[in-house]
Each structure stands twice: as C-alpha cells, then as structure tokens.
N, C-alpha and C. Protein backbone atom coordinates (compact mmCIF):
# COMPACT_ATOMS: atom_id res chain seq x y z
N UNK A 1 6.68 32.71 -23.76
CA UNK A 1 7.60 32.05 -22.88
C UNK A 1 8.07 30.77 -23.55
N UNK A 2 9.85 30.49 -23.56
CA UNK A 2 10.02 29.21 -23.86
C UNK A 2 10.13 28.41 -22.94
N UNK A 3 9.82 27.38 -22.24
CA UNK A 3 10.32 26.48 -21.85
C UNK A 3 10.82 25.37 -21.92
N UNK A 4 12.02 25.07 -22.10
CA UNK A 4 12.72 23.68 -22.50
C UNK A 4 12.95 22.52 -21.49
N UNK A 5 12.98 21.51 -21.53
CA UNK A 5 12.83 20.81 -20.47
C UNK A 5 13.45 19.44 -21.20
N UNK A 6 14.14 18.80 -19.97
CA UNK A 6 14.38 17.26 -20.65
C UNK A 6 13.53 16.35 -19.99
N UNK A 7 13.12 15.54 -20.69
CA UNK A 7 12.16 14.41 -20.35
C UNK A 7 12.97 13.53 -19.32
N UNK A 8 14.53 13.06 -19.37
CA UNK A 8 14.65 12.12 -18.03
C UNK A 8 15.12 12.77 -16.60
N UNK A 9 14.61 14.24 -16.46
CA UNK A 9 15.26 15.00 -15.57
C UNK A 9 14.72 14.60 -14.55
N UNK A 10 15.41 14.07 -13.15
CA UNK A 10 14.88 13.01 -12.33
C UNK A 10 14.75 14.29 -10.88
N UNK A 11 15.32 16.09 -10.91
CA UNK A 11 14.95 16.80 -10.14
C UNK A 11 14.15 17.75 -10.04
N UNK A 12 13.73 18.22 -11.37
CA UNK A 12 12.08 18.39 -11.85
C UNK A 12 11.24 17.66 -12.81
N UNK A 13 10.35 17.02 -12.52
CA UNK A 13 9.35 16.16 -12.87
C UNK A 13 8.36 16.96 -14.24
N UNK A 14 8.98 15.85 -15.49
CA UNK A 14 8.05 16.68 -16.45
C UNK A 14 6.94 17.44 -16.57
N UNK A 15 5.90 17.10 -15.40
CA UNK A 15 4.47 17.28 -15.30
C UNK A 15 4.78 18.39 -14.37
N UNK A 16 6.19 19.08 -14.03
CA UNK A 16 5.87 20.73 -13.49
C UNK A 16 5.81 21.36 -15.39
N UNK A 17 6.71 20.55 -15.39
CA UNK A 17 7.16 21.50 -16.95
C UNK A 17 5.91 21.93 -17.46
N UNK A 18 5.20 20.81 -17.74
CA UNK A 18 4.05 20.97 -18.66
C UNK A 18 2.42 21.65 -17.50
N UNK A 19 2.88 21.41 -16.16
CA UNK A 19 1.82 22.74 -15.91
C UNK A 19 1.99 24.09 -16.10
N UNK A 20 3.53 24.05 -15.76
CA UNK A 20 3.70 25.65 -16.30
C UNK A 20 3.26 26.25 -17.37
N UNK A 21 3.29 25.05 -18.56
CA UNK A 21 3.20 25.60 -19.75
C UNK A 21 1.30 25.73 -19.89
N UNK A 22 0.80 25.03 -18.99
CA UNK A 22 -0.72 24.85 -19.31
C UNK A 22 -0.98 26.12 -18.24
N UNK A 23 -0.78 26.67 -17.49
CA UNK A 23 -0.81 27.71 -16.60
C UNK A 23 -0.40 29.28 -17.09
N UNK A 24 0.25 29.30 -17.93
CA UNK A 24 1.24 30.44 -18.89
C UNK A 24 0.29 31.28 -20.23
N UNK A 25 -0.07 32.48 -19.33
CA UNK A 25 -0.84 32.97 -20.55
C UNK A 25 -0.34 33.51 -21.95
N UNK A 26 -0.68 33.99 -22.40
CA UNK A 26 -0.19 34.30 -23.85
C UNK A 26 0.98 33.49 -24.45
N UNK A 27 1.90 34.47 -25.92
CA UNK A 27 2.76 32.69 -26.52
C UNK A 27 3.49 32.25 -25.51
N UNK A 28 3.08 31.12 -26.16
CA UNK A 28 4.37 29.98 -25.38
C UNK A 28 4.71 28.75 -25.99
N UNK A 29 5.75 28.00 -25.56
CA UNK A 29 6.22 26.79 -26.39
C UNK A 29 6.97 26.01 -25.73
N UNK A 30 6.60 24.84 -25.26
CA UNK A 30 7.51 23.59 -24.44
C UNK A 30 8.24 22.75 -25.51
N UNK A 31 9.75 23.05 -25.15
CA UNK A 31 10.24 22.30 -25.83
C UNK A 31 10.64 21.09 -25.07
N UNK A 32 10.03 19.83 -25.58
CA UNK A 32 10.77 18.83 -24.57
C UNK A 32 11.90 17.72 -25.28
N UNK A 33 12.86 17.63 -24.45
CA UNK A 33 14.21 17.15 -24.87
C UNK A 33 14.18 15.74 -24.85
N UNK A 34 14.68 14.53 -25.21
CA UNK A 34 14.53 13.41 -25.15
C UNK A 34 15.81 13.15 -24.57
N UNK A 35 15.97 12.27 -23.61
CA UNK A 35 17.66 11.29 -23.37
C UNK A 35 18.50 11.88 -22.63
N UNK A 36 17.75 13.01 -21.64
CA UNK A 36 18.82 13.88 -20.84
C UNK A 36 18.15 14.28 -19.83
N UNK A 37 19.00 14.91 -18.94
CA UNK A 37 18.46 14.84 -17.32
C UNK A 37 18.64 16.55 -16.95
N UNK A 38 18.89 16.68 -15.60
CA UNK A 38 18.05 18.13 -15.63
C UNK A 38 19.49 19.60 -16.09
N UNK A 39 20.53 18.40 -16.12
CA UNK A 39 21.53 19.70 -16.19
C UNK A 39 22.24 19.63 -18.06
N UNK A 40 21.43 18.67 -18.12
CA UNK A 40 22.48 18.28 -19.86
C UNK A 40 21.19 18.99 -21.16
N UNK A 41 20.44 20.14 -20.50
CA UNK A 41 20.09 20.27 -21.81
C UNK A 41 20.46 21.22 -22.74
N UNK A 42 21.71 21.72 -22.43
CA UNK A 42 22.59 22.04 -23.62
C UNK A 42 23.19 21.32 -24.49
N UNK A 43 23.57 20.21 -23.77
CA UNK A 43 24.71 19.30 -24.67
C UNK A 43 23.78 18.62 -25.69
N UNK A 44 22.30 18.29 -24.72
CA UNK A 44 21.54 16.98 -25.88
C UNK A 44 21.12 17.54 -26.68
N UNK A 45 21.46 18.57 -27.64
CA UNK A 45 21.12 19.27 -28.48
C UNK A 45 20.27 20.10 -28.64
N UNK A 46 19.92 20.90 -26.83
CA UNK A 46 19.15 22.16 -26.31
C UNK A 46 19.62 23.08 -27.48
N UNK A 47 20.82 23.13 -27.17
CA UNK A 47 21.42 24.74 -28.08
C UNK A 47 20.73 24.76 -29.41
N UNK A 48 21.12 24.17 -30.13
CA UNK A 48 20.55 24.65 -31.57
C UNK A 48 18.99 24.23 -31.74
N UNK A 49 17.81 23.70 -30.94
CA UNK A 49 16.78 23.92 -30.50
C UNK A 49 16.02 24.98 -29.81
N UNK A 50 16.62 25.43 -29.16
CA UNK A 50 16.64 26.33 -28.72
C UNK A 50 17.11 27.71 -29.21
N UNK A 51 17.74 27.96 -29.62
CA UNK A 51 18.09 29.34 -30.63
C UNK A 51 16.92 28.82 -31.73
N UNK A 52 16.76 27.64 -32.57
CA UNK A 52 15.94 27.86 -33.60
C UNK A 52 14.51 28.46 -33.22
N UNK A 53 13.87 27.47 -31.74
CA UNK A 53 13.02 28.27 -31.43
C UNK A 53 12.39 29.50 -30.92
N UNK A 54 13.76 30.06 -30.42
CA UNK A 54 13.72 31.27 -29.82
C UNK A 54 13.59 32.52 -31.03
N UNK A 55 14.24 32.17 -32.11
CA UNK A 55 14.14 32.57 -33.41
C UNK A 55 12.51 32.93 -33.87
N UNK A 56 11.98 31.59 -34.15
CA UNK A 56 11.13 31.39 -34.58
C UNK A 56 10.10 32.01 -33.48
N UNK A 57 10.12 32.14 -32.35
CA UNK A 57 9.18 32.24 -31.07
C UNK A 57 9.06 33.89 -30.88
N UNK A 58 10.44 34.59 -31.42
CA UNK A 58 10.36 35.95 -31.50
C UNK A 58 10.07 36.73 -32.73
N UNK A 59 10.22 36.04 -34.10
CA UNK A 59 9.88 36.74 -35.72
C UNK A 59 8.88 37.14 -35.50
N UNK A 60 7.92 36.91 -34.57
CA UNK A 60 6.37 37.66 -35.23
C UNK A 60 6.40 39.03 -34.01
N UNK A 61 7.19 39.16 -33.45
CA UNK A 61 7.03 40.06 -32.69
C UNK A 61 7.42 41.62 -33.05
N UNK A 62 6.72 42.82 -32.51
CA UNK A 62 6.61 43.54 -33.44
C UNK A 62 8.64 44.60 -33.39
C-alpha cells in the first residue's frame, strides 16, 4: 500500500496517516509531503513522487 500524505493537511491529521501505515499489513510506504495541505498533493510535487514510488513499490512484484 502507498500512502501519500501532506504534512500541513489541516482535514486529516498526520497521525491518521501514519496509523494507517503502522496498522497495514504487508508492503507498504508513507510518503509524506512537506508545504501542502490536504488537496495540493499533486501540485507539491506528489506526481513525480509518487509514480517514482509506485514504480519502485511495484518492481519486485512478481
């Protein structure tokens, strides 16, 4: 599972983000965004974070 998340998102609270991710069995990977709120994490440079990790998060799969 990826989950991306921005750190100043003031309508979900980082600490859901990161239980999900501590709650989430098998892979997983929190990506957390710096300088953006809950609807801008495409623009703050989600996208190409996101494809890289999604990349990287799926190569080992069979």
């Amino acid at each position: 599972m990826l989950i991306a998340h921005c750190e100043d998102d003031r309508l979900i609270p980082l600490s859901e983000a990161r239980r999900l991710h501590s709650r989430t069995p098998g892979p997983r990977t929190l990506m957390l965004l710096p300088r953006c709120g809950h609807v801008q994490t495409w623009e703050a440079g989600g996208r190409a974070r996101m494809l890289g990790a999604l990349l990287a998060f799926t190569s080992g799969a069979p």
